[in-house]
N, C-alpha and C. Protein backbone atom coordinates (compact mmCIF):
# COMPACT_ATOMS: atom_id res chain seq x y z
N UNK A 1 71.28 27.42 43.57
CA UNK A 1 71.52 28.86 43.52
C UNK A 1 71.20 29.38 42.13
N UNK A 2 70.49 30.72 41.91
CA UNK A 2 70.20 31.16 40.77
C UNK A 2 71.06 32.16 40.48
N UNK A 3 71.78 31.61 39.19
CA UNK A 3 72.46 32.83 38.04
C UNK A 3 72.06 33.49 36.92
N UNK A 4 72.00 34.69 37.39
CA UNK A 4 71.57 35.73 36.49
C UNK A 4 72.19 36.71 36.25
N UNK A 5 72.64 37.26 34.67
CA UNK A 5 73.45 38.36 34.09
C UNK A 5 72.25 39.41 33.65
N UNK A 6 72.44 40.68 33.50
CA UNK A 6 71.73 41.65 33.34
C UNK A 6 72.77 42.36 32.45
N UNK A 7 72.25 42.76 31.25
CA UNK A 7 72.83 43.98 30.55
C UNK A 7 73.04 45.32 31.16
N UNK A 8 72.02 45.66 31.65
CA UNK A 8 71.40 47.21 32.25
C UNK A 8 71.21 46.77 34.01
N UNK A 9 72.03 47.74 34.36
CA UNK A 9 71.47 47.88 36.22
C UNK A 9 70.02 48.45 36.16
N UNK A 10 69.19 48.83 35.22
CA UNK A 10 67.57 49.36 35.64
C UNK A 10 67.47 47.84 35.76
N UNK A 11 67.87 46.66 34.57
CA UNK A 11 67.13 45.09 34.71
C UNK A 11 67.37 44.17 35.96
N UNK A 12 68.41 45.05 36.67
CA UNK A 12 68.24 44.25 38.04
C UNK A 12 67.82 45.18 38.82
N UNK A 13 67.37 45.94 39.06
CA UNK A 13 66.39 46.66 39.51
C UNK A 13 65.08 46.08 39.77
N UNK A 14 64.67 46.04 38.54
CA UNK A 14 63.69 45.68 38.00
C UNK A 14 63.14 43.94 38.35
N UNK A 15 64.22 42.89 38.29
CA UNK A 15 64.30 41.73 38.98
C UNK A 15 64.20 41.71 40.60
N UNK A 16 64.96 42.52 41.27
CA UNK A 16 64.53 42.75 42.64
C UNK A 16 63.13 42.98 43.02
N UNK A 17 62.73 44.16 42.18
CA UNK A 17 61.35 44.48 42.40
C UNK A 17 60.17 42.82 42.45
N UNK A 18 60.36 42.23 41.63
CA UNK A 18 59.69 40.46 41.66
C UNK A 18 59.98 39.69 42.65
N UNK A 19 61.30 39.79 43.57
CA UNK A 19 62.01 38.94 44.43
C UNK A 19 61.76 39.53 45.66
N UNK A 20 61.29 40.66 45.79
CA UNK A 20 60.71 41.18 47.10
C UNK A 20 59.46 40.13 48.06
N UNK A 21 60.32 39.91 48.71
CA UNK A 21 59.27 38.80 49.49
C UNK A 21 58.07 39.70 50.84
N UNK A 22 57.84 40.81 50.96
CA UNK A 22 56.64 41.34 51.15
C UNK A 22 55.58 41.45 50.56
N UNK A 23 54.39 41.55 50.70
CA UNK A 23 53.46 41.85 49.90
C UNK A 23 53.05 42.73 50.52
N UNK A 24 51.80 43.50 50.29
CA UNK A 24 51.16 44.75 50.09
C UNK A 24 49.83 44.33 50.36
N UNK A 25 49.11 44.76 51.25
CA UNK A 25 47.83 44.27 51.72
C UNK A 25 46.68 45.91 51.66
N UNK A 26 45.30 45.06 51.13
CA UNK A 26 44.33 46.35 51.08
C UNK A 26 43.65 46.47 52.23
N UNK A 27 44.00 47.77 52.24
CA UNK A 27 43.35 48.01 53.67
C UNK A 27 41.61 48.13 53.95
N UNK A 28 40.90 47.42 52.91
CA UNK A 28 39.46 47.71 53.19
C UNK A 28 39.26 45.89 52.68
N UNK A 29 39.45 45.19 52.60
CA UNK A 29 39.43 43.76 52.57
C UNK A 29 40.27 43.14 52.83
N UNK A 30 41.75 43.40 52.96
CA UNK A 30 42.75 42.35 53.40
C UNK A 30 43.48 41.40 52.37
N UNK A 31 42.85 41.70 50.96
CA UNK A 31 43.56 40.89 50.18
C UNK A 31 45.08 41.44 50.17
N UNK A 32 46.13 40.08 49.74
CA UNK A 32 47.04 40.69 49.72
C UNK A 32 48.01 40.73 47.87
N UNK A 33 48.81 41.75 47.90
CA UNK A 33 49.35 41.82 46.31
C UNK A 33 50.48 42.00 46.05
N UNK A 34 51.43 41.28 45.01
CA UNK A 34 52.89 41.80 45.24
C UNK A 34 53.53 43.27 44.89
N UNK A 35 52.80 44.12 44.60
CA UNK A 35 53.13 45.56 44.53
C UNK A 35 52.29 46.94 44.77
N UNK A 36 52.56 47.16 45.18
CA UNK A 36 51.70 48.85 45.68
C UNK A 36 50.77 49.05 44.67
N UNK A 37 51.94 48.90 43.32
CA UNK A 37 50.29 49.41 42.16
C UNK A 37 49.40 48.16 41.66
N UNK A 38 49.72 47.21 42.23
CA UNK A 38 48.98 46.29 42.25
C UNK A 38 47.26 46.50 43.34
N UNK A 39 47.80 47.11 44.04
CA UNK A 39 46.97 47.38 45.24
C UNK A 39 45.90 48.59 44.89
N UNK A 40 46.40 49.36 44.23
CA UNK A 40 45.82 50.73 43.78
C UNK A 40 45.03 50.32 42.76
N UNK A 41 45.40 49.62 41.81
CA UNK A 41 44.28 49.21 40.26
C UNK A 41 43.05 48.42 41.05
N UNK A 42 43.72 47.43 42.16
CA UNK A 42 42.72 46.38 42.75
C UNK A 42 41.59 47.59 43.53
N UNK A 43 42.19 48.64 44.53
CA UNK A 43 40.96 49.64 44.93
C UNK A 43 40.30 50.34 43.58
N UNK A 44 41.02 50.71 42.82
CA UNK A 44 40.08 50.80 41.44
C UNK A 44 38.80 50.14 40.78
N UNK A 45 39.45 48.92 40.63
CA UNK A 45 38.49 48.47 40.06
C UNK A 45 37.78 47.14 40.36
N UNK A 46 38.02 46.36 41.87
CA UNK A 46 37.19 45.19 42.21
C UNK A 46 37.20 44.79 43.61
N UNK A 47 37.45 45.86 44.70
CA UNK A 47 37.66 45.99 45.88
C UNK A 47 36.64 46.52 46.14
N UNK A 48 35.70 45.09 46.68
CA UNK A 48 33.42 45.06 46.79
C UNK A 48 33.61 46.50 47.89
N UNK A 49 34.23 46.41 48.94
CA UNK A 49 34.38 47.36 50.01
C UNK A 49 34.52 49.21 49.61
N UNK A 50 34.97 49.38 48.22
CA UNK A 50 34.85 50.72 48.01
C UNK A 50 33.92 51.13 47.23
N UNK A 51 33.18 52.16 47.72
CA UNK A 51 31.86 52.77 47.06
C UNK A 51 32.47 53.06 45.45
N UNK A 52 31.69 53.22 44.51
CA UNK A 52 31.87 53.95 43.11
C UNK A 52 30.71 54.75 42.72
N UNK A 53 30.59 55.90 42.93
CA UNK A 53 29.64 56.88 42.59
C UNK A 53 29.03 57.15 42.02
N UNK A 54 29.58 56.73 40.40
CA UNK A 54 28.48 56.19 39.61
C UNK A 54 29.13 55.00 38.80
N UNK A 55 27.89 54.22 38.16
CA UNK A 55 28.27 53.20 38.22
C UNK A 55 28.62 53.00 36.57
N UNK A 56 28.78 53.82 36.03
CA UNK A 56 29.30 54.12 34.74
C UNK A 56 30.65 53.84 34.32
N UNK A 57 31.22 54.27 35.49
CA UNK A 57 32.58 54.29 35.64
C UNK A 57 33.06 53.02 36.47
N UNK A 58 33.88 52.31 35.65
CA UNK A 58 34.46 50.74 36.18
C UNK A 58 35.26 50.96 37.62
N UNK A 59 36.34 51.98 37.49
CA UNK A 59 37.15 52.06 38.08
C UNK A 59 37.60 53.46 38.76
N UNK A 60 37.87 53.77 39.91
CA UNK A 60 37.75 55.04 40.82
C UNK A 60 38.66 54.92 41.49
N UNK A 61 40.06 55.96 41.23
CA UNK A 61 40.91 55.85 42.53
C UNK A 61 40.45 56.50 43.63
N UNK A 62 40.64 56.10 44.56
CA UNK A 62 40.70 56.45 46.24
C UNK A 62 41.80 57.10 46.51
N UNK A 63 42.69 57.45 45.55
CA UNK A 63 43.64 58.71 46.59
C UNK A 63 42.67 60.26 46.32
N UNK A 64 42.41 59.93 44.67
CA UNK A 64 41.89 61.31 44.37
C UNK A 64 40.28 61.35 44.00
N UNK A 65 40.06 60.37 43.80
CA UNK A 65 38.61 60.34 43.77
C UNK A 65 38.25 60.39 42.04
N UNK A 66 39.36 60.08 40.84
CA UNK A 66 39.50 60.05 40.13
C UNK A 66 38.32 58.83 39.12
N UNK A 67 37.81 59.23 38.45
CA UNK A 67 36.97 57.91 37.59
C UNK A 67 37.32 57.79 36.23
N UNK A 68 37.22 56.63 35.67
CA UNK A 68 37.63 56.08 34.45
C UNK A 68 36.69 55.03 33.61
N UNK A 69 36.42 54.93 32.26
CA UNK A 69 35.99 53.74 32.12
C UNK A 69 36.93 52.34 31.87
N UNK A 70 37.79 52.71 31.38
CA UNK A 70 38.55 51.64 31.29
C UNK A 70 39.79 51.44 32.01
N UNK A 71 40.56 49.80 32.12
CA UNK A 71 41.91 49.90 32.88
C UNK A 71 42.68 50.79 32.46
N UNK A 72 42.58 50.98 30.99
CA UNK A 72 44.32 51.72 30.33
C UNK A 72 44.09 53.58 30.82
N UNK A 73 43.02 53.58 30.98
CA UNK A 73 42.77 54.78 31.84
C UNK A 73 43.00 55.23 32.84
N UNK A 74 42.68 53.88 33.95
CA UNK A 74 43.30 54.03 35.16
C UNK A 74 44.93 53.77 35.76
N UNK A 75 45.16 52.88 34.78
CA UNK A 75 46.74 52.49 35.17
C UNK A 75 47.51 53.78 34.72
N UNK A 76 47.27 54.32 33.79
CA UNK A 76 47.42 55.69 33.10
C UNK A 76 47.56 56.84 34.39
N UNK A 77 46.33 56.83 34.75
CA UNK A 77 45.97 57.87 36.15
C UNK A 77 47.28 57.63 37.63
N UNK A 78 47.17 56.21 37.67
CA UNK A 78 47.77 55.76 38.51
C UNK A 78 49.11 56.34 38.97
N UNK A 79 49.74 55.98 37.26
CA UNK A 79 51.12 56.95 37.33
C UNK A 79 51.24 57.82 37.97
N UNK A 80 50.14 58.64 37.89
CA UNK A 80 50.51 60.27 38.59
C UNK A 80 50.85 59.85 40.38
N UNK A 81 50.49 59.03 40.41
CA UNK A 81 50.42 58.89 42.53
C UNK A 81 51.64 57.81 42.98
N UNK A 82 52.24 56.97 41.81
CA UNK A 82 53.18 55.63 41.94
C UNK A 82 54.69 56.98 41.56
N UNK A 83 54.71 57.88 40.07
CA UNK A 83 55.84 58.32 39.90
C UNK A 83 56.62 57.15 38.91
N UNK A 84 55.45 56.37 38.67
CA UNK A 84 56.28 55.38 37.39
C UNK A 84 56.25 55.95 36.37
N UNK A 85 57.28 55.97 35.55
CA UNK A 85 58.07 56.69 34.46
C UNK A 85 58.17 55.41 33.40
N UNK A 86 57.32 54.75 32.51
CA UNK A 86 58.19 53.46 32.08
C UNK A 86 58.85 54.51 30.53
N UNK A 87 58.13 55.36 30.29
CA UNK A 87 58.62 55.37 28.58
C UNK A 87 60.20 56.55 28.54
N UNK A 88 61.15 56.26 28.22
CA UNK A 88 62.45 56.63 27.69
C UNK A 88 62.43 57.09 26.59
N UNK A 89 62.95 58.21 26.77
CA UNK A 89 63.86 58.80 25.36
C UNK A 89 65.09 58.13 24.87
N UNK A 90 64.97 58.08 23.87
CA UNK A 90 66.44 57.06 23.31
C UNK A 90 67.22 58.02 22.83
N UNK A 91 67.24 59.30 22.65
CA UNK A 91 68.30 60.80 22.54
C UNK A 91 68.81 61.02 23.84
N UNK A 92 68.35 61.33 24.99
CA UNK A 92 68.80 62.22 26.35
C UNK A 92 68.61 60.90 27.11
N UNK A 93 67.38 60.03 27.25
CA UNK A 93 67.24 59.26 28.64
C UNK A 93 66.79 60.16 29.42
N UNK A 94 65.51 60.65 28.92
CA UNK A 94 64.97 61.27 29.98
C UNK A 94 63.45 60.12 29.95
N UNK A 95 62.69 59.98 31.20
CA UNK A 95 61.67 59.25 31.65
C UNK A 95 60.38 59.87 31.41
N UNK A 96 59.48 59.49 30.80
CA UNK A 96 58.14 59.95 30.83
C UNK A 96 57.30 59.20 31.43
N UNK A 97 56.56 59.53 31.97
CA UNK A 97 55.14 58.80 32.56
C UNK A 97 54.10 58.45 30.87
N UNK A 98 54.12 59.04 30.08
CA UNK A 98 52.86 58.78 29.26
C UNK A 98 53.77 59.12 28.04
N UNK A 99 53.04 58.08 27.32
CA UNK A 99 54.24 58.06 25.79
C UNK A 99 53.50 59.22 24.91
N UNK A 100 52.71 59.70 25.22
CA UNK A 100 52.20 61.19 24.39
C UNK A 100 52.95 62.39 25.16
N UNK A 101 53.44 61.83 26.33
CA UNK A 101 54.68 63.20 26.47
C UNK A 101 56.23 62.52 26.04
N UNK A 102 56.13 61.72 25.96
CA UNK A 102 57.66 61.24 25.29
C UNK A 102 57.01 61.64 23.58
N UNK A 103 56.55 61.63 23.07
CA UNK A 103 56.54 61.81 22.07
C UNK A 103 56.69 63.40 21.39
N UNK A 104 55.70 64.13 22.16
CA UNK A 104 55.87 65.48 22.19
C UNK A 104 57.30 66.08 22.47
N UNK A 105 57.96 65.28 23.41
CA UNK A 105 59.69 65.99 23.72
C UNK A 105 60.39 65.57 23.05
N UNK A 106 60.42 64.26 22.03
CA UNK A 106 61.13 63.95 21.04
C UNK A 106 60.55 65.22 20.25
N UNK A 107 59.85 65.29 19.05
CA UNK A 107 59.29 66.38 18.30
C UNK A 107 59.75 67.36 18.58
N UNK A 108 59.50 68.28 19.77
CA UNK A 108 59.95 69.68 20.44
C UNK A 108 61.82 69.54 20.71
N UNK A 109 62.27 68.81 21.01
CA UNK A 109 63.62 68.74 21.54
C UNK A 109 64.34 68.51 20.65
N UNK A 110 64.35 67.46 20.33
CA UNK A 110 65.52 66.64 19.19
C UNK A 110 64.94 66.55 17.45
N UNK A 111 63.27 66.62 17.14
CA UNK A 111 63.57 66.42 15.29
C UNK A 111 63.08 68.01 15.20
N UNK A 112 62.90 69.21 16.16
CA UNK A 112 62.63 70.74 16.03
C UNK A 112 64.16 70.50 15.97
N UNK A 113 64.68 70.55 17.05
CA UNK A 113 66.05 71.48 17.36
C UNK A 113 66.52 70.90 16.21
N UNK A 114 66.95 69.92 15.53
CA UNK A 114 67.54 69.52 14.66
C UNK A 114 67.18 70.47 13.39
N UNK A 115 66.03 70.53 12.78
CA UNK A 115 65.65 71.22 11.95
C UNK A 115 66.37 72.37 11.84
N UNK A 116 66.08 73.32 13.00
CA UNK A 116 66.44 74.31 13.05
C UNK A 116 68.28 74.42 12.81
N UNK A 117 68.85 73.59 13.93
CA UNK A 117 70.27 73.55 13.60
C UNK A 117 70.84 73.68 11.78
N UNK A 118 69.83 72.66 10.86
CA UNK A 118 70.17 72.07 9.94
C UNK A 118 70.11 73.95 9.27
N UNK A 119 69.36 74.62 9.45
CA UNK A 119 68.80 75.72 8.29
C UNK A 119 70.08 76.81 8.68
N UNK A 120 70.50 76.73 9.54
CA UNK A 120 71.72 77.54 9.74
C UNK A 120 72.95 77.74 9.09
């Protein structure tokens, strides 16, 4: 039997998500993958069965018809259709999809508002 302590309920969350004994199969070859966005990068970028329009572009999602040259582009894109949030604010705990908007709401929220508080 396996024992495991977690600091944070997201880290067993997050452990479940690995222990899920389904996989996720592509529907234009049949390979199969242990997660949805596993499945989505794979129609991106090496799934022989989906056209790519031009061939400039490595990687093309199929929900939106989206092109990229590189992975960090597409896993990037991806977010928008999965709703994965990995980057945190360490002030509020609020979730961002892209650490250039966590960064911007730190700046705007918490070292503005602060400023401003301070001149008062």
């Amino acid at each position: 039997m396996l024992s495991v302590l977690f600091a944070y309920k997201s880290n067993l969350y997050h452990f479940d998500l690995h222990s899920i004994s389904d996989s996720v199969c592509c529907q234009y070859c049949f390979q199969t993958f242990p997660f949805h966005s596993s499945v989505l990068l794979h129609h991106a970028k090496s799934c022989d069965s989906v056209e790519r329009p031009d061939k400039k572009y490595r990687y093309v999602c199929l929900m939106c018809k989206y092109a990229a040259y590189d992975s960090h582009r597409m896993r990037r894109h991806l977010r928008t259709h999965t709703g994965e949030k990995p980057f945190r604010c360490m002030y509020c705990m609020i979730d961002f999809g892209q650490v250039e908007s966590l960064n911007r709401h730190i700046q705007v929220k918490h070292i503005n508002d602060n400023m401003k508080k301070r001149k008062r």
